[in-house]
N, C-alpha and C. Protein backbone atom coordinates (compact mmCIF):
# COMPACT_ATOMS: atom_id res chain seq x y z
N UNK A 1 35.29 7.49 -1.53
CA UNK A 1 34.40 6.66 -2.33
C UNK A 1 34.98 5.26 -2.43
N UNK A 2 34.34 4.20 -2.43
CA UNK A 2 34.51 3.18 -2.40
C UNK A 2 34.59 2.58 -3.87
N UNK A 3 35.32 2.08 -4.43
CA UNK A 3 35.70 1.33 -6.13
C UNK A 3 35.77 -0.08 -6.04
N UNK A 4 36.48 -0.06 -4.71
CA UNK A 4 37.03 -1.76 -5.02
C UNK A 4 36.56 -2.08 -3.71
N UNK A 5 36.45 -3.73 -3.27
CA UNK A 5 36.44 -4.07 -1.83
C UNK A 5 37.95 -5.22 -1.70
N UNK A 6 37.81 -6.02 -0.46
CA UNK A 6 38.90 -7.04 -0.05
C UNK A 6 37.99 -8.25 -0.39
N UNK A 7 38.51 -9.28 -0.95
CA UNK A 7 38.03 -10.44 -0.78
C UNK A 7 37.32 -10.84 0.91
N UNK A 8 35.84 -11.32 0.61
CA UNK A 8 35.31 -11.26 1.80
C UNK A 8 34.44 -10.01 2.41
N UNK A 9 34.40 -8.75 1.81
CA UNK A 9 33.88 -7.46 2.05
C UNK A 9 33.18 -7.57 0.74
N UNK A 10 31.79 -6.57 1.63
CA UNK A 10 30.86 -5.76 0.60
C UNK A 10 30.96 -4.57 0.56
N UNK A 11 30.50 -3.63 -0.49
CA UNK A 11 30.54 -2.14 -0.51
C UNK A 11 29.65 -1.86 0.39
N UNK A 12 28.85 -1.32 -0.52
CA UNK A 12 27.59 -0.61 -0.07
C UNK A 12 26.31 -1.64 0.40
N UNK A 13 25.65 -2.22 1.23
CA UNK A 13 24.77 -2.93 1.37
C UNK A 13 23.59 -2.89 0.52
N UNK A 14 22.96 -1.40 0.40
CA UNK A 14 22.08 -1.03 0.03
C UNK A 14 22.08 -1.59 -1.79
N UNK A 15 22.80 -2.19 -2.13
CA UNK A 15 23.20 -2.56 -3.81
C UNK A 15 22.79 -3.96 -3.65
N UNK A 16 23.51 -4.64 -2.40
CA UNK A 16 23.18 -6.19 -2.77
C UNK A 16 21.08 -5.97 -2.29
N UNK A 17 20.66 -5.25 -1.52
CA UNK A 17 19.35 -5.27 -1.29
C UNK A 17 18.56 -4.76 -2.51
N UNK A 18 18.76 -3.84 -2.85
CA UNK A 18 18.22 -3.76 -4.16
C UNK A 18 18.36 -4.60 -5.29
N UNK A 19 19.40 -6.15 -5.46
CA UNK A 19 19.28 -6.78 -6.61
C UNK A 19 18.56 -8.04 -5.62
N UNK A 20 18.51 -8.26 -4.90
CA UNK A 20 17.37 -8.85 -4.03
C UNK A 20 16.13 -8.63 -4.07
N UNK A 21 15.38 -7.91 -4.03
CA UNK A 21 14.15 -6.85 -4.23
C UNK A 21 13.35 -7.54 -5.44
N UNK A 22 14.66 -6.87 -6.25
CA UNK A 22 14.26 -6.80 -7.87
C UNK A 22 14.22 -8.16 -8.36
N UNK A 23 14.88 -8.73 -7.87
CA UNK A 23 15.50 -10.15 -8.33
C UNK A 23 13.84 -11.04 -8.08
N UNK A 24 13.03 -10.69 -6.64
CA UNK A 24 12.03 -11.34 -6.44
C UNK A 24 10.86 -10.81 -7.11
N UNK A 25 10.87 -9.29 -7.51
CA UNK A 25 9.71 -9.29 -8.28
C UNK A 25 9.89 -9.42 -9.72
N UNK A 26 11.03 -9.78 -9.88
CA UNK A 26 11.23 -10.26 -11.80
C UNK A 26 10.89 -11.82 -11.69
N UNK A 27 9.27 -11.84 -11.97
CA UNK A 27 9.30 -13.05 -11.82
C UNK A 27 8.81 -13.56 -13.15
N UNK A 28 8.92 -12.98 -14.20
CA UNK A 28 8.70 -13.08 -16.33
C UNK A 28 9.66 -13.90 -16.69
N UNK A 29 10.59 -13.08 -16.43
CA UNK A 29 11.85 -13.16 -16.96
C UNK A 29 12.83 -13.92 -16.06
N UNK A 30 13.58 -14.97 -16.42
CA UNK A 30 14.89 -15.52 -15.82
C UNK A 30 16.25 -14.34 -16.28
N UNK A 31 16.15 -14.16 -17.19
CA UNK A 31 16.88 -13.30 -18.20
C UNK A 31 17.40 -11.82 -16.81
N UNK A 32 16.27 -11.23 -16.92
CA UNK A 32 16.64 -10.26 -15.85
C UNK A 32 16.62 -10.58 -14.51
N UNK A 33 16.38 -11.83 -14.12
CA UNK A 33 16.90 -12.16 -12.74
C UNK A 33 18.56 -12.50 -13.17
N UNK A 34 19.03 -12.99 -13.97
CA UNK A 34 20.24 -12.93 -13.90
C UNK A 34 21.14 -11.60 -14.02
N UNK A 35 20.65 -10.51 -14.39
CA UNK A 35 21.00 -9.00 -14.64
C UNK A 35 20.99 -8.84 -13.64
N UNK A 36 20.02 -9.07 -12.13
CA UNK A 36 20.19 -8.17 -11.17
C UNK A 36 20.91 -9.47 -9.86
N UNK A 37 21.64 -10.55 -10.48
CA UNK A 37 22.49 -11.26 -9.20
C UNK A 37 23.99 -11.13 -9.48
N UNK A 38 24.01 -9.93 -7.97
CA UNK A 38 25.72 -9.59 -7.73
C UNK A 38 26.93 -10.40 -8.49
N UNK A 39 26.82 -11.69 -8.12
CA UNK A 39 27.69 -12.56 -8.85
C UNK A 39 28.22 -11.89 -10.37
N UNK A 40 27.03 -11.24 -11.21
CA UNK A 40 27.26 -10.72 -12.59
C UNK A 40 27.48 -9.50 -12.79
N UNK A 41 27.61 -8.60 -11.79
CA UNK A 41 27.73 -7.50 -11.46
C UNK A 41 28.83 -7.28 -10.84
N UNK A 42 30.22 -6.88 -11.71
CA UNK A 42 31.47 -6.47 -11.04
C UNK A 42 31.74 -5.99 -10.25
N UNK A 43 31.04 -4.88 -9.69
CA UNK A 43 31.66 -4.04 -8.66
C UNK A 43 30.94 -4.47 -7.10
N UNK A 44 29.75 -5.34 -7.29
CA UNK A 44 29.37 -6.31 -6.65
C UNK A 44 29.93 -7.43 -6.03
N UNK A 45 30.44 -8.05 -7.17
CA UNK A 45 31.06 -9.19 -7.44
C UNK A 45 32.93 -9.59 -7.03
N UNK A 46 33.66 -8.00 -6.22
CA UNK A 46 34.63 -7.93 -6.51
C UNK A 46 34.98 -8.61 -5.58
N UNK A 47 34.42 -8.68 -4.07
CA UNK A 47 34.94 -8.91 -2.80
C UNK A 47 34.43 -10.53 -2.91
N UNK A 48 33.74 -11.10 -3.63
CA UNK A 48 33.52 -12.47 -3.50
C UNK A 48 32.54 -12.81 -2.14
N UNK A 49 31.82 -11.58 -1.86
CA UNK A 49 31.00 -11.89 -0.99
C UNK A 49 29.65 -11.23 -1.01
N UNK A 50 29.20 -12.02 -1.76
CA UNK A 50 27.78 -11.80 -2.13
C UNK A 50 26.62 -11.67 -1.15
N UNK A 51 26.42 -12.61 -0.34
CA UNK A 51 25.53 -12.96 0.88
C UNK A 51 26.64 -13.26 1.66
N UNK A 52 25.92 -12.55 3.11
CA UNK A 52 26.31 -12.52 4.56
C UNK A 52 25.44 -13.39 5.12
N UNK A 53 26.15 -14.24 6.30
CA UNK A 53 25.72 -15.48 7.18
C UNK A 53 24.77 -14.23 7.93
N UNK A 54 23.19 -14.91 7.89
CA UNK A 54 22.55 -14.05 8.99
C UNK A 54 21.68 -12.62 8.53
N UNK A 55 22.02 -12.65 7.40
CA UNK A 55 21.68 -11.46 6.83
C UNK A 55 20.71 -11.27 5.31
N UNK A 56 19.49 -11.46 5.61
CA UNK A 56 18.75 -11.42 4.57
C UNK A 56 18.15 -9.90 3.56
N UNK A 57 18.57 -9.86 2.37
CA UNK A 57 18.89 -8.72 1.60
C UNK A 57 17.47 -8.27 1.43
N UNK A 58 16.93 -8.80 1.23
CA UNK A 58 15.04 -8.46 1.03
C UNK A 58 15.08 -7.94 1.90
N UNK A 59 14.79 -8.42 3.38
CA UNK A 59 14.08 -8.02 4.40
C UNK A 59 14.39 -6.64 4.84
N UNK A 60 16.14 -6.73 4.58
CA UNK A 60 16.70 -5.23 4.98
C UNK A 60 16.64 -4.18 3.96
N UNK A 61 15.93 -4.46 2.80
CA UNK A 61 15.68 -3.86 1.97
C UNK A 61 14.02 -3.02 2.37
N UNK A 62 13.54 -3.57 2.41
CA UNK A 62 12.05 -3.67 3.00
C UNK A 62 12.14 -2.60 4.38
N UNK A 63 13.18 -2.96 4.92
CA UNK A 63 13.30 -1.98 6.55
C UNK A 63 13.89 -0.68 5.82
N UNK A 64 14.97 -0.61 4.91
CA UNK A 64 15.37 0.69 4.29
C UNK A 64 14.02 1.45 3.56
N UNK A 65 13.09 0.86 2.87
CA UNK A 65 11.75 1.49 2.50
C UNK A 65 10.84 2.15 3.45
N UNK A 66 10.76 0.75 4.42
CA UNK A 66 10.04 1.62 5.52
C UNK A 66 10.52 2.71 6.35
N UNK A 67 12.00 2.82 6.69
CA UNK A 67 12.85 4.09 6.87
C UNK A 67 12.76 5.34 5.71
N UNK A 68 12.59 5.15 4.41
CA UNK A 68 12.28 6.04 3.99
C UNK A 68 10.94 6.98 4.16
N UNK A 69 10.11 5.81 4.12
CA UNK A 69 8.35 6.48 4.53
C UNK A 69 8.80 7.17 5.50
N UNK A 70 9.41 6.65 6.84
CA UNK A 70 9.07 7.18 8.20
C UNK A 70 9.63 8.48 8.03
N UNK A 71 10.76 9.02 6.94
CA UNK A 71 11.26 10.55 6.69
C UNK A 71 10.59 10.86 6.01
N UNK A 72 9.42 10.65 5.55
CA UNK A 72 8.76 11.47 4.26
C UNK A 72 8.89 11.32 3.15
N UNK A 73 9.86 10.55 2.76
CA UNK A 73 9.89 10.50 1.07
C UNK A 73 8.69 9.90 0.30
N UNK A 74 7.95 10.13 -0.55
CA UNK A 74 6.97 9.84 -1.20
C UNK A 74 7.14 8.63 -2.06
N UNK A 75 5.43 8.38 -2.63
CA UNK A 75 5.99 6.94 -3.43
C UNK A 75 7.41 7.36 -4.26
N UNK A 76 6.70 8.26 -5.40
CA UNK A 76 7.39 8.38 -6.40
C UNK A 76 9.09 8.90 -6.00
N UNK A 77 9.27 9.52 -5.01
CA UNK A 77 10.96 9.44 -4.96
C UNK A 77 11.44 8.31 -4.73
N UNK A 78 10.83 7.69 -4.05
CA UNK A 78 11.40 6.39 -3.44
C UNK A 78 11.72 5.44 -5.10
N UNK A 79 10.68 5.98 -5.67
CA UNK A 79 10.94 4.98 -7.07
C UNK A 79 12.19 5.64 -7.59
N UNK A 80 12.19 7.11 -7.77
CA UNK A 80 13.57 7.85 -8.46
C UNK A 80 14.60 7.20 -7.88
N UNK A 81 14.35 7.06 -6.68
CA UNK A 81 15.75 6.74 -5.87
C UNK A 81 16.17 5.32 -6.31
N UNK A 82 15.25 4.38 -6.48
CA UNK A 82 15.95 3.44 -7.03
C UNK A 82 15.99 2.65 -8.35
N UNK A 83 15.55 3.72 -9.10
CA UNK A 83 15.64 3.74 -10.73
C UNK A 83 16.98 2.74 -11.18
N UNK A 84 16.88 1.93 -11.75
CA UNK A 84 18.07 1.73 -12.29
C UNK A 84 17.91 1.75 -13.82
């Protein structure tokens, strides 16, 4: 399991895409766009590398959804799954 990263490393990808996601449809609130940017989020925040050159977190977020459809997962898991 992964806890910590190196300065310059991300954990899990799938974390910075999901506060990407969320980040664009919180569009009420500034308040919870700041809740969901890594920067404020420690375990996010550890490796000091928030965004990758080349690498847009939405979009690959968007391709992980559509990978889910293409296995079957339904709306509603797909929502369980990323309940926060």
């Amino acid at each position: 399991r992964v806890v910590t990263h190196e300065k310059g490393e991300r954990g899990f990808n799938v974390f910075y895409q999901l506060c990407a996601k969320r980040r664009e449809d919180l569009t009420v609130s500034n308040t919870y766009k700041t809740v969901f940017d890594p920067k404020n989020l420690r375990y996010l925040s550890c490796g000091e590398c928030e965004t990758v050159e080349g690498v847009n977190d939405k979009e690959a977020f968007e391709s992980t959804e559509e990978s889910l459809r293409a296995l079957g997962f339904t709306d509603n898991e797909r929502r369980e799954l990323w309940r926060v």
